[in-house]
C-alpha atoms as a PDB file:
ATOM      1  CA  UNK A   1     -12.124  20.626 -34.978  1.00  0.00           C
ATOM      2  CA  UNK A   2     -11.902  19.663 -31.153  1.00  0.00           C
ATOM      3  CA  UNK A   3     -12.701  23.214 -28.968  1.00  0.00           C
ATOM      4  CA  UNK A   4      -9.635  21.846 -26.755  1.00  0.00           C
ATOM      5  CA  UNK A   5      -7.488  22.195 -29.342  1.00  0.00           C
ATOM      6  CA  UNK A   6      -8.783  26.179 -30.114  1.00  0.00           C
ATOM      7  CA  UNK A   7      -8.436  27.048 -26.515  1.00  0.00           C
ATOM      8  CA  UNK A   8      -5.015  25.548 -25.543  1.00  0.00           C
ATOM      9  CA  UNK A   9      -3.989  27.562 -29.171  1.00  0.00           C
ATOM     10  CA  UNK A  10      -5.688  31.104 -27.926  1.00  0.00           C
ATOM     11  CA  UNK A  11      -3.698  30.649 -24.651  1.00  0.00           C
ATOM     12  CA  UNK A  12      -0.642  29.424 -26.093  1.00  0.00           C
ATOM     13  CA  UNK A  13      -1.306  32.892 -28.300  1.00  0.00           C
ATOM     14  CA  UNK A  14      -1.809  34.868 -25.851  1.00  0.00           C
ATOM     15  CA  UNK A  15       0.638  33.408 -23.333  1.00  0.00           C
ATOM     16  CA  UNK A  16       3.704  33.671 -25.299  1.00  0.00           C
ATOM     17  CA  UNK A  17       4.578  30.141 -25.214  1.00  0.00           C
ATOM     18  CA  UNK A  18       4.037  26.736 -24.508  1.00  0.00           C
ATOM     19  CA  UNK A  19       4.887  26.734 -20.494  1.00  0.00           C
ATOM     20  CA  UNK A  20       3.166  29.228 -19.649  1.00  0.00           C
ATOM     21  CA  UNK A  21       0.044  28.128 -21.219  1.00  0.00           C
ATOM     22  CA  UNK A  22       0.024  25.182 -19.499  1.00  0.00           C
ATOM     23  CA  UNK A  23       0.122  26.316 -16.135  1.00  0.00           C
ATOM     24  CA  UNK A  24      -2.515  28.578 -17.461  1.00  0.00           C
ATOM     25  CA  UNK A  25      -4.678  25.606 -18.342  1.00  0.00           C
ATOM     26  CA  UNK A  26      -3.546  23.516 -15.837  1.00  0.00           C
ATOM     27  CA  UNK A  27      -2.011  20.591 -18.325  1.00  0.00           C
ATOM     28  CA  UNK A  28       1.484  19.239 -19.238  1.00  0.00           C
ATOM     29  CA  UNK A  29       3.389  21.073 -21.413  1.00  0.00           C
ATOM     30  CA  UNK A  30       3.391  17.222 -23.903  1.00  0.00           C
ATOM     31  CA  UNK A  31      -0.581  17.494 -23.888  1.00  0.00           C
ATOM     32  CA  UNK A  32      -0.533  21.088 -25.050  1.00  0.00           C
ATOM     33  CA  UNK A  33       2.338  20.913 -27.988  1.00  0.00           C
ATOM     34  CA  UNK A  34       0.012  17.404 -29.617  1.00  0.00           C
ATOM     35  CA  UNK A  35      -3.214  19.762 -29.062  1.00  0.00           C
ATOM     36  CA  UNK A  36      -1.195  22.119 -31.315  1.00  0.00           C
ATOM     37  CA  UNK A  37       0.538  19.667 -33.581  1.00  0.00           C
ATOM     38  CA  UNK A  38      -3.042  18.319 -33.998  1.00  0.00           C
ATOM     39  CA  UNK A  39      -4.500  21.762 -34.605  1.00  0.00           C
ATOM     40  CA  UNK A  40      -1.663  22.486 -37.515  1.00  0.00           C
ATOM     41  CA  UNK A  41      -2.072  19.208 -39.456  1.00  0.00           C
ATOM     42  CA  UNK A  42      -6.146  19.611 -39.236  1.00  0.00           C
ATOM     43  CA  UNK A  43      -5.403  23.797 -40.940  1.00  0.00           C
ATOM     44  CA  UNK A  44      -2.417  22.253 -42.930  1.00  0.00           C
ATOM     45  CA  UNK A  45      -0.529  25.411 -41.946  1.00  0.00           C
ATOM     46  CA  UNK A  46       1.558  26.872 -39.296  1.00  0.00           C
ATOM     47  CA  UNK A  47       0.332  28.979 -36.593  1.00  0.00           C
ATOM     48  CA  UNK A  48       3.049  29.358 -34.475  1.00  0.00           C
ATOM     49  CA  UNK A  49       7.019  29.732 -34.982  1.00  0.00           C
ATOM     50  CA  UNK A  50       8.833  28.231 -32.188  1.00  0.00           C
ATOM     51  CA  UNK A  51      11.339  30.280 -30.490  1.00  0.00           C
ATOM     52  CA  UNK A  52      14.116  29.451 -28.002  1.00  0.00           C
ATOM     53  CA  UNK A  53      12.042  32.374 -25.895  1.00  0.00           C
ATOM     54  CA  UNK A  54       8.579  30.776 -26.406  1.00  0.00           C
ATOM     55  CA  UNK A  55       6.493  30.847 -29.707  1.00  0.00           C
ATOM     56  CA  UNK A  56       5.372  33.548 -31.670  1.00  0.00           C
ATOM     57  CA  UNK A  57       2.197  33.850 -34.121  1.00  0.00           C
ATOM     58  CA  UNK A  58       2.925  33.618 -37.791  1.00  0.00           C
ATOM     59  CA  UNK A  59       0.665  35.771 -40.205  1.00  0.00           C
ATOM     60  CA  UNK A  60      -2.091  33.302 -40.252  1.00  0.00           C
ATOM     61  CA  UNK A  61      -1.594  32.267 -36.708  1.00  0.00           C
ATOM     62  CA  UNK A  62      -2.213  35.685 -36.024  1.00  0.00           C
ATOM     63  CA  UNK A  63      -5.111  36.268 -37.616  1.00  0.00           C
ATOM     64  CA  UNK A  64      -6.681  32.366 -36.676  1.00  0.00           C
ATOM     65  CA  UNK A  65      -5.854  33.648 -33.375  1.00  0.00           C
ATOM     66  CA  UNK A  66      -8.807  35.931 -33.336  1.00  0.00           C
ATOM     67  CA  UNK A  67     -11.577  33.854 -34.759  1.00  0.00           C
ATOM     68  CA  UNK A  68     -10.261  31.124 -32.371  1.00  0.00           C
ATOM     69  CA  UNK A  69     -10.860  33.338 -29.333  1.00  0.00           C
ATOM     70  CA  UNK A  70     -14.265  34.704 -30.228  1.00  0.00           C
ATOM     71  CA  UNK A  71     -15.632  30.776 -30.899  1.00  0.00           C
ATOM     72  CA  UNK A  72     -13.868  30.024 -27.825  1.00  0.00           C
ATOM     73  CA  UNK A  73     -16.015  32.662 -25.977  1.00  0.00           C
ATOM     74  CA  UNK A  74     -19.278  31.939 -28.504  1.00  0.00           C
ATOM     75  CA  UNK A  75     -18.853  28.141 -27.103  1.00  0.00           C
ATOM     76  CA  UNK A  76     -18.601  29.696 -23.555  1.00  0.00           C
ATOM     77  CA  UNK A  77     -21.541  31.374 -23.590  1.00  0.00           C
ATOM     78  CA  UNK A  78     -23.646  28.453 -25.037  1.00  0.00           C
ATOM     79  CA  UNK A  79     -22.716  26.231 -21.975  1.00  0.00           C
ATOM     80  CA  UNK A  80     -23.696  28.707 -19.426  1.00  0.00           C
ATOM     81  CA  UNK A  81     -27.131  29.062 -21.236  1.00  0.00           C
ATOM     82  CA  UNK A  82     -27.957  25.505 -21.201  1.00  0.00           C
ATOM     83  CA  UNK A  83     -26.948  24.803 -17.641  1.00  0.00           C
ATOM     84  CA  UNK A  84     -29.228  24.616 -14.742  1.00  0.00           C
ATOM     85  CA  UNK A  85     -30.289  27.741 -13.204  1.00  0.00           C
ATOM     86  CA  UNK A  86     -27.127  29.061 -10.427  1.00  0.00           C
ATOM     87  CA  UNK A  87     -25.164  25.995 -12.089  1.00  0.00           C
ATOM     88  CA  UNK A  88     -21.458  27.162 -12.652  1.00  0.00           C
ATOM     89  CA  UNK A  89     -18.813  24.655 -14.255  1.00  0.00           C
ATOM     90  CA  UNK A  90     -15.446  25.275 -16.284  1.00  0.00           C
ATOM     91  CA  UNK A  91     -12.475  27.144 -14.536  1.00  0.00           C
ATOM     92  CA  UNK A  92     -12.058  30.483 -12.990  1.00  0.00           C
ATOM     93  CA  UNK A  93      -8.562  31.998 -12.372  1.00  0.00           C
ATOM     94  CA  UNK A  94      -8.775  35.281 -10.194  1.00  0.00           C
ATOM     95  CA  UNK A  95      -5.618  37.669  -8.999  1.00  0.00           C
ATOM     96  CA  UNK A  96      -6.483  39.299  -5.455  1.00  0.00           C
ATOM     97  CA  UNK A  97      -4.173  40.774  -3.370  1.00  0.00           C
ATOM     98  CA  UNK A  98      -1.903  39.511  -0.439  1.00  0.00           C
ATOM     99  CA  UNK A  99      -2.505  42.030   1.710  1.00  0.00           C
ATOM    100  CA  UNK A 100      -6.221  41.436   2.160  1.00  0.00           C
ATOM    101  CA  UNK A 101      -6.723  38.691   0.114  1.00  0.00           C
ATOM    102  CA  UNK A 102      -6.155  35.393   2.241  1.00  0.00           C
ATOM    103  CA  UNK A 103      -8.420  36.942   5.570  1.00  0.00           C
ATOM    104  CA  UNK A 104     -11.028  38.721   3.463  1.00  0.00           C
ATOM    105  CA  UNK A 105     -11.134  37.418   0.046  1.00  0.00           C
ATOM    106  CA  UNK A 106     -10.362  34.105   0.424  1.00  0.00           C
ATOM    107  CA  UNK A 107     -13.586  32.894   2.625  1.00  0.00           C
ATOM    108  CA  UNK A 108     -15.477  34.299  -0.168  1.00  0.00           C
ATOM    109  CA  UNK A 109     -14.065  32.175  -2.988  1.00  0.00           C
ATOM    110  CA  UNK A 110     -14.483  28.904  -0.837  1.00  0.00           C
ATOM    111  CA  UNK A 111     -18.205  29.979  -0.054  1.00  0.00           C
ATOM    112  CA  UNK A 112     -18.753  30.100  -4.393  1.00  0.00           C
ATOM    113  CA  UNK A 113     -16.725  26.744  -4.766  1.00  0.00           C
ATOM    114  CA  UNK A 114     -19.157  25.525  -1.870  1.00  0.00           C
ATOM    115  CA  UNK A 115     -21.903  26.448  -3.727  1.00  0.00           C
ATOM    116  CA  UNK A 116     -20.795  25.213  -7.348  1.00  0.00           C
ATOM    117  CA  UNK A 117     -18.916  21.954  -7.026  1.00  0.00           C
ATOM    118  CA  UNK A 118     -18.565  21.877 -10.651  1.00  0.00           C
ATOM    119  CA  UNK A 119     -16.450  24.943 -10.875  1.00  0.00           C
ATOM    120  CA  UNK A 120     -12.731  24.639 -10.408  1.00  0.00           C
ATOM    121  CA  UNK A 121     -11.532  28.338  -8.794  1.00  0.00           C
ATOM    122  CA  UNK A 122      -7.896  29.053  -9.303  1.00  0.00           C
ATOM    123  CA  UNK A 123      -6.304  31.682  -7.324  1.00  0.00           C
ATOM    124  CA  UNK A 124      -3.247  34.064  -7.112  1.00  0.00           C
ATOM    125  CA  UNK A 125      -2.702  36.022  -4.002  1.00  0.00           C
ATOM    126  CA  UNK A 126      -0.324  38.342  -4.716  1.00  0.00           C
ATOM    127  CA  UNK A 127       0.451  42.380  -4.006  1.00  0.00           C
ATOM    128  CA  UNK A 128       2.127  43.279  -7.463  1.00  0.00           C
ATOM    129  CA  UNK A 129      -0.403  44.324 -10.505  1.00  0.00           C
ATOM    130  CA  UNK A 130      -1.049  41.271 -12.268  1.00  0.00           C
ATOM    131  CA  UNK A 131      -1.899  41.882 -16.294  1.00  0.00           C
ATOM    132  CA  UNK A 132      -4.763  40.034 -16.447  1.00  0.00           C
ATOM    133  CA  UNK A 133      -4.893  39.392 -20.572  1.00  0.00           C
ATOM    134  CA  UNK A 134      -1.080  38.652 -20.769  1.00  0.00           C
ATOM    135  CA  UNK A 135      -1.479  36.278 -17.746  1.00  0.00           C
ATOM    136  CA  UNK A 136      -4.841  34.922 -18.532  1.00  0.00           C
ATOM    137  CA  UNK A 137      -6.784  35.745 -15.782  1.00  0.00           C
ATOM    138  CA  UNK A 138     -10.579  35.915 -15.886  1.00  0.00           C
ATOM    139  CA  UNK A 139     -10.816  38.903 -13.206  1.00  0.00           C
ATOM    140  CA  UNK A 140      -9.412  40.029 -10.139  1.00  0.00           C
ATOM    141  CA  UNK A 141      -9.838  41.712  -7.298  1.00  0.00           C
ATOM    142  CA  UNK A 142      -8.428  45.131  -6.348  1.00  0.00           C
ATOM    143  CA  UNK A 143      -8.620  47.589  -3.509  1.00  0.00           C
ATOM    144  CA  UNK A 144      -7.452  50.773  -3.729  1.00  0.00           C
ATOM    145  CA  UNK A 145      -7.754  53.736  -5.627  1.00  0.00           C
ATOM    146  CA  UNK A 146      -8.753  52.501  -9.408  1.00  0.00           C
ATOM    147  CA  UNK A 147      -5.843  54.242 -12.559  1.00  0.00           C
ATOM    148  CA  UNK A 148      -7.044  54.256 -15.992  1.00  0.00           C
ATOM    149  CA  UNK A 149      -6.901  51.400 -17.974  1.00  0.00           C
ATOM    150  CA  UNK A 150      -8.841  49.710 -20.532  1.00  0.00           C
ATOM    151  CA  UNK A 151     -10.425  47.274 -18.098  1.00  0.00           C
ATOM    152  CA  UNK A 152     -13.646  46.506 -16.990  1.00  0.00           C
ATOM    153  CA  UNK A 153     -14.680  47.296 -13.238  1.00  0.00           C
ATOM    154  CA  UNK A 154     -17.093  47.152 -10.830  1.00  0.00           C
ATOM    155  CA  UNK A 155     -17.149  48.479  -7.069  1.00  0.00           C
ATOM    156  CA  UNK A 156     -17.979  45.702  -4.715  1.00  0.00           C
ATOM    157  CA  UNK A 157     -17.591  47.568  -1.546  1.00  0.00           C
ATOM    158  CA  UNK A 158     -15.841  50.484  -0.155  1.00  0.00           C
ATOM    159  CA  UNK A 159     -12.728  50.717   1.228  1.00  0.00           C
ATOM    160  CA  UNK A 160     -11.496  53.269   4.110  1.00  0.00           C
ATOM    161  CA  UNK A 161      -8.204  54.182   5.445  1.00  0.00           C
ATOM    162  CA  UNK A 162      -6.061  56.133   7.528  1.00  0.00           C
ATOM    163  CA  UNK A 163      -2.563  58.044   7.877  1.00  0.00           C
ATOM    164  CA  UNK A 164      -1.169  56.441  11.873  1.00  0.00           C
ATOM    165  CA  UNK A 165       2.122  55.631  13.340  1.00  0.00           C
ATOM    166  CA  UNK A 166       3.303  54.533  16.512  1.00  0.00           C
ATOM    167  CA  UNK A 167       3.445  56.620  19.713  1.00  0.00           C
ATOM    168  CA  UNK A 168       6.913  56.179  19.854  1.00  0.00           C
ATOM    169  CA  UNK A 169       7.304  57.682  16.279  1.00  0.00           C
ATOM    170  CA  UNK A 170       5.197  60.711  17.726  1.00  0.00           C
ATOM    171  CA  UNK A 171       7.012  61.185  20.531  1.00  0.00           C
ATOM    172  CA  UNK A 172       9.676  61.521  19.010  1.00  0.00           C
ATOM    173  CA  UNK A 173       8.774  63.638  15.684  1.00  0.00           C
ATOM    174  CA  UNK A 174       5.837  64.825  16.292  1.00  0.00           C
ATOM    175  CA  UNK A 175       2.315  64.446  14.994  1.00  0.00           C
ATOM    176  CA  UNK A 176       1.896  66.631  11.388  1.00  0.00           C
ATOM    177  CA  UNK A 177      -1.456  68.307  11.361  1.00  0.00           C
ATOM    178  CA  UNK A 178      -1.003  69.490   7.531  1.00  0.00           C
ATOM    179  CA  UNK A 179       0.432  68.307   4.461  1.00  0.00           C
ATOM    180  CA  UNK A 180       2.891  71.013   4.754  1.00  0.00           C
ATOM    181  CA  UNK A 181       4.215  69.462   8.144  1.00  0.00           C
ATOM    182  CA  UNK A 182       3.494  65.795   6.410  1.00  0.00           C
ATOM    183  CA  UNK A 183       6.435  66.242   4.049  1.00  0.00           C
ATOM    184  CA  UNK A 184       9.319  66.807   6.894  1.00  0.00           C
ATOM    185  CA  UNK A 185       8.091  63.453   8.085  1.00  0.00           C
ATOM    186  CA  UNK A 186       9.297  59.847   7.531  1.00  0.00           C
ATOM    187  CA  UNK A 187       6.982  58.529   5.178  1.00  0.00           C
ATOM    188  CA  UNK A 188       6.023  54.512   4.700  1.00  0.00           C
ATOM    189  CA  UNK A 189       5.199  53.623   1.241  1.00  0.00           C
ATOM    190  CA  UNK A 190       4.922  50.748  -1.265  1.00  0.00           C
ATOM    191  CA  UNK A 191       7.145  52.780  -3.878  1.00  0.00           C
ATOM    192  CA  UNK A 192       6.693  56.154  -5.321  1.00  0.00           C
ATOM    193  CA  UNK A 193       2.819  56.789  -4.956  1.00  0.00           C
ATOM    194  CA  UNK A 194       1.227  60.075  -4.112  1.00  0.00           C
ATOM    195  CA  UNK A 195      -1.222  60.139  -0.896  1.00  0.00           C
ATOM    196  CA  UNK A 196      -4.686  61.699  -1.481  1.00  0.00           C
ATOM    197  CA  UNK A 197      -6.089  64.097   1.294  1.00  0.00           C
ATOM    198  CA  UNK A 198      -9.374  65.783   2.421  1.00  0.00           C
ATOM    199  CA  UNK A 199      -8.840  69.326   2.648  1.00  0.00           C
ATOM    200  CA  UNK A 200     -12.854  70.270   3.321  1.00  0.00           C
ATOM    201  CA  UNK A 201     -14.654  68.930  -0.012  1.00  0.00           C
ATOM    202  CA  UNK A 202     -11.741  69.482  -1.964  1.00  0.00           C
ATOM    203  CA  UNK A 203      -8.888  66.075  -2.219  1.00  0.00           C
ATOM    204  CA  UNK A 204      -5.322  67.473  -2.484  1.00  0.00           C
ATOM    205  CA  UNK A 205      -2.524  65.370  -3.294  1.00  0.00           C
ATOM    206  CA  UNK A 206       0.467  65.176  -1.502  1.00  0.00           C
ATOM    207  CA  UNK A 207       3.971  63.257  -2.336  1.00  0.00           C
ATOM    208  CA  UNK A 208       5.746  61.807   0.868  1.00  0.00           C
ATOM    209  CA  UNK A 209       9.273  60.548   0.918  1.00  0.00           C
ATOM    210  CA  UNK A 210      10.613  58.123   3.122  1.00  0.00           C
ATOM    211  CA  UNK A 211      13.368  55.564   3.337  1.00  0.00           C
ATOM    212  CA  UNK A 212      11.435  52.638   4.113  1.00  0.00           C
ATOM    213  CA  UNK A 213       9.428  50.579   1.318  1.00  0.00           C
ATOM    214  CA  UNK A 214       7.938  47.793   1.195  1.00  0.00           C
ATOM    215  CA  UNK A 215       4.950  46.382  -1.693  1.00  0.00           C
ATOM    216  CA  UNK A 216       3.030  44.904   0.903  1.00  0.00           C
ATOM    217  CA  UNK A 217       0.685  46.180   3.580  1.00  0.00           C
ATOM    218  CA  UNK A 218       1.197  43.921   6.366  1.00  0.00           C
ATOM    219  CA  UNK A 219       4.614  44.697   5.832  1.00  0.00           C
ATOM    220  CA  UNK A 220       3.789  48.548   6.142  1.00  0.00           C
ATOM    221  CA  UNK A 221       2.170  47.886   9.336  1.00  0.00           C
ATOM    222  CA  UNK A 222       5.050  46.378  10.610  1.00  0.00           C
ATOM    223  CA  UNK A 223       7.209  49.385   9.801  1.00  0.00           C
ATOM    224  CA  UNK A 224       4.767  51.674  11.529  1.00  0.00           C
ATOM    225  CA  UNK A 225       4.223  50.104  14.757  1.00  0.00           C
ATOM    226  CA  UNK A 226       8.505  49.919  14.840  1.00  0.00           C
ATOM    227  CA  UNK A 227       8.262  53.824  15.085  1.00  0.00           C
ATOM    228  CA  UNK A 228       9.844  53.738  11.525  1.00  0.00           C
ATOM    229  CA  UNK A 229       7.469  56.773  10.535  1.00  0.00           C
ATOM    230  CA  UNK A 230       3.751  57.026   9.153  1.00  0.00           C
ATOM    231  CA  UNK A 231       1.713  54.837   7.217  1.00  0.00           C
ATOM    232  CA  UNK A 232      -1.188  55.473   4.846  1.00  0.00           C
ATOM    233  CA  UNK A 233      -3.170  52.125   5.028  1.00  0.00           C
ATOM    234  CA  UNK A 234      -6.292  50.633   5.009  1.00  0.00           C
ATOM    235  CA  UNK A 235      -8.412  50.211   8.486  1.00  0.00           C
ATOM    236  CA  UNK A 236      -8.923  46.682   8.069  1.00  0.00           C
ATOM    237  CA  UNK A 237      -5.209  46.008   8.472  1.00  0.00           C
ATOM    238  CA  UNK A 238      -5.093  49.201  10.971  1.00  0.00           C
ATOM    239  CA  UNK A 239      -7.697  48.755  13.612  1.00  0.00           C
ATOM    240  CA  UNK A 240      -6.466  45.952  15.844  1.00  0.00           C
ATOM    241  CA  UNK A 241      -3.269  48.191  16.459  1.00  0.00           C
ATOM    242  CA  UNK A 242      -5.180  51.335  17.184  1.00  0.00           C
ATOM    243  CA  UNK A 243      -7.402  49.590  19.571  1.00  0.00           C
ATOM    244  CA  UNK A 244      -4.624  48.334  21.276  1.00  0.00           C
ATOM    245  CA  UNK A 245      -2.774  51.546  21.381  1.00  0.00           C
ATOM    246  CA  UNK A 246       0.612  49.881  19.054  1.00  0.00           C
ATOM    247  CA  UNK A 247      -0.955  52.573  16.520  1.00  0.00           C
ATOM    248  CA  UNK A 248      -2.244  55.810  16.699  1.00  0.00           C
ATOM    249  CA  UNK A 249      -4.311  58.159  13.663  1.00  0.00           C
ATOM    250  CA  UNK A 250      -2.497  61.355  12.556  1.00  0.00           C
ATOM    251  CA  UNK A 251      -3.594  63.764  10.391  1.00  0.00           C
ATOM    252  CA  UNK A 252      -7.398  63.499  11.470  1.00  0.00           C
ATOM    253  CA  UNK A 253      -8.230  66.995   9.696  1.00  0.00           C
ATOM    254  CA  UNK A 254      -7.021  66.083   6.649  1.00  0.00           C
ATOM    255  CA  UNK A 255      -8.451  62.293   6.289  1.00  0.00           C
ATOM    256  CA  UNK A 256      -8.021  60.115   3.089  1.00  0.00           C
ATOM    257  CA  UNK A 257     -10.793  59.515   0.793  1.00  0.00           C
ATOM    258  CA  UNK A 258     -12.560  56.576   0.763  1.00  0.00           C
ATOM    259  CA  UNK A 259     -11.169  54.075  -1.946  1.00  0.00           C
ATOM    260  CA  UNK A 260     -13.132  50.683  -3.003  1.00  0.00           C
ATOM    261  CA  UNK A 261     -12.838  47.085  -3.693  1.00  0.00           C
ATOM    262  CA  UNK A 262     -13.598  46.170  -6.880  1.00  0.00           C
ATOM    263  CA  UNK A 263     -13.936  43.320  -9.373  1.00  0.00           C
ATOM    264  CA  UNK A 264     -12.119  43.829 -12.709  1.00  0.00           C
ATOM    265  CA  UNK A 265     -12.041  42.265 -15.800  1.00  0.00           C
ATOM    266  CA  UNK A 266     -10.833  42.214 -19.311  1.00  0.00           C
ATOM    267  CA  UNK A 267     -13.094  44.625 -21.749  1.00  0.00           C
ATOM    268  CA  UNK A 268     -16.049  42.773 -23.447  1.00  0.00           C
ATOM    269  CA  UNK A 269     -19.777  43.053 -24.155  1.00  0.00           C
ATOM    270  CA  UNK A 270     -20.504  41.029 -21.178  1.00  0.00           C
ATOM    271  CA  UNK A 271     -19.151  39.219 -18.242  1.00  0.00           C
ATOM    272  CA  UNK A 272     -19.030  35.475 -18.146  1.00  0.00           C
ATOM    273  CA  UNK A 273     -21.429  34.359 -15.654  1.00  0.00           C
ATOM    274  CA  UNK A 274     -19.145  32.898 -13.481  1.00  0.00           C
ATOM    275  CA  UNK A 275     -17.534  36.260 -12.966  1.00  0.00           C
ATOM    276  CA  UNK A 276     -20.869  37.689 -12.203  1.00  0.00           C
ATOM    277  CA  UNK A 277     -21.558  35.430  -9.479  1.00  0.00           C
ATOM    278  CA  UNK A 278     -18.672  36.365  -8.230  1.00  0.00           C
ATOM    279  CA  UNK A 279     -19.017  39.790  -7.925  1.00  0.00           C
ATOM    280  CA  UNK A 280     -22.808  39.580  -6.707  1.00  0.00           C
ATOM    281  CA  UNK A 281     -21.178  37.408  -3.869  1.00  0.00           C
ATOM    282  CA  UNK A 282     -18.697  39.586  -3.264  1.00  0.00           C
ATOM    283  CA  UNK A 283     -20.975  42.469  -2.733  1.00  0.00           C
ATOM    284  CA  UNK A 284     -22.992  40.334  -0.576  1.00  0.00           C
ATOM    285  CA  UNK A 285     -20.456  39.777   2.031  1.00  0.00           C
ATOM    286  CA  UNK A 286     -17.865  43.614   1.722  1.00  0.00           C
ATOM    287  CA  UNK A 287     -21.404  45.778   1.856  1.00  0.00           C
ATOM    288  CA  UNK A 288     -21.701  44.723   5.760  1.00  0.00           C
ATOM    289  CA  UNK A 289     -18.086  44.239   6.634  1.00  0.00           C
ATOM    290  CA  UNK A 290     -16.595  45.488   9.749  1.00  0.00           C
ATOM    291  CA  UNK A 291     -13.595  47.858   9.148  1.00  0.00           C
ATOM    292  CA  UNK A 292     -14.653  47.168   4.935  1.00  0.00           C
ATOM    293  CA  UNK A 293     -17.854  49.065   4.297  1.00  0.00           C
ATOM    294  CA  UNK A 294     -17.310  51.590   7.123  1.00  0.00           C
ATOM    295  CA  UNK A 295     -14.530  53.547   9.094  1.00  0.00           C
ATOM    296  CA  UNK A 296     -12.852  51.031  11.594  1.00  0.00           C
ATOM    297  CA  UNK A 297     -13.869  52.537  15.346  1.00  0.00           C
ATOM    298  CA  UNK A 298     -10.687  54.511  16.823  1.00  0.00           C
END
């Protein structure tokens, strides 16, 4: 039984279809519906119904499905161990966002193809939440302030931030000094998220509104330095502006909490290799960042 054909079935699986496995894999949609036809005849049963909407497991594709993905991973495993020491090959797909992704990220992810020519890196930049099982990503990269899920992370780096606006917005509003005076304020935001606050030791958490929306930082930014009203962002996207005076830091007594970077991944017993070189690179380069692993200078 030819591993291809396992693997193009577990994504097929687990993409919901034929198209959007092969993007996945990186193959014409022809090459992966013989990989499957050839899979079927081999079993002598079917493991997928095909739908107008994509293809769905039957009963035994279903449960093939699962013993397919864990020799998949078994097979995985086995190459890593028998490469070369640092040697990396195979394919690694990794969401990271827009905002931050392309300056920051992106140097990092041509440094580890740099260093392993035999590993193809595919990447998504992109500012909405990528599902990284129903999408097939290996990992990703996320700053922020982590929710609960069932995946896997791990902090590369720290992350600080800031509430500013322009000095035209102050002039004309005012500057808030609490979160009682933040809430008759124009607030900019990437939807309905709460803002987290330092009052002493203790965080407090405070719910802006505002008219203005937008689910992408640099597009916050933007807003703020048009006076539109006050931002809660990140210093690396900040700190140009404040140094130049387009932006200015409100709310000083009542800063936000530091957030993080971090590298996350679907749950299992352990990471493949590939993903931890990527996170032990990562950390390399965020832990002496400018404006990354320390408050931006005002």
């Amino acid at each position: 039984m030819d591993i291809e054909e396992l693997q193009t079935f577990v994504e097929v699986a687990d993409a919901g279809g034929v198209s959007a496995a092969a993007l996945r894999l990186g193959v014409s949609k022809s090459i992966v519906s013989r990989r499957l036809i050839r899979l079927e005849a081999e079993l002598g049963v079917q493991l997928l119904a095909r739908t107008t909407r994509g293809a769905a497991l039957t009963e035994a594709g279903a449960t093939f499905r699962d013993y397919a993905a864990r020799v998949c991973a078994e097979i995985d495993v086995a190459k890593e161990t028998i490469l070369p020491a640092g040697d990396l090959r195979g394919r690694l797909r990794v969401a990271v966002p827009l905002s931050f992704g392309p300056t920051h990220f992106a140097p990092i992810l041509a440094e580890m193809a740099r260093r392993h020519p035999r590993l193809q890196i595919h990447t998504c930049y992109s500012d909405r939440f990528v599902d990284l099982i129903t999408e097939g990503y290996d990992c990703a990269i996320r700053v922020g302030y982590l929710q609960d899920s069932n995946l896997v992370a791990r902090r590369v780096g720290p992350i600080y931030g800031k509430l500013v606006a322009s000095p035209d917005y102050i002039k004309a509003h005012g500057s808030p000094e609490t979160p009682e005076e933040l809430a008759a304020h124009e607030a900019l935001m990437q939807g309905t998220e709460a803002w987290q606050l330092m009052d002493g030791d203790k965080i407090i958490t405070v719910r802006p509104q505002g008219r203005f929306k937008a689910d992408n930082g640099i597009a916050l930014v933007a807003a703020a330095t048009a006076g539109l009203g006050i931002a809660y962002l990140p210093d690396y996207l900040t700190h140009e502006y404040i140094a130049s005076g387009a932006l200015m830091p409100v709310m000083t007594r009542h800063p936000p909490p530091p957030a993080g970077a971090y590298v996350i991944r679907p749950p299992g017993q352990h990471p493949a290799r590939k993903i931890r070189v990527l996170t032990e690179l990562l950390i390399e380069y965020c832990e002496p960042a400018p404006h990354l692993a320390g408050p931006a200078p005002v």
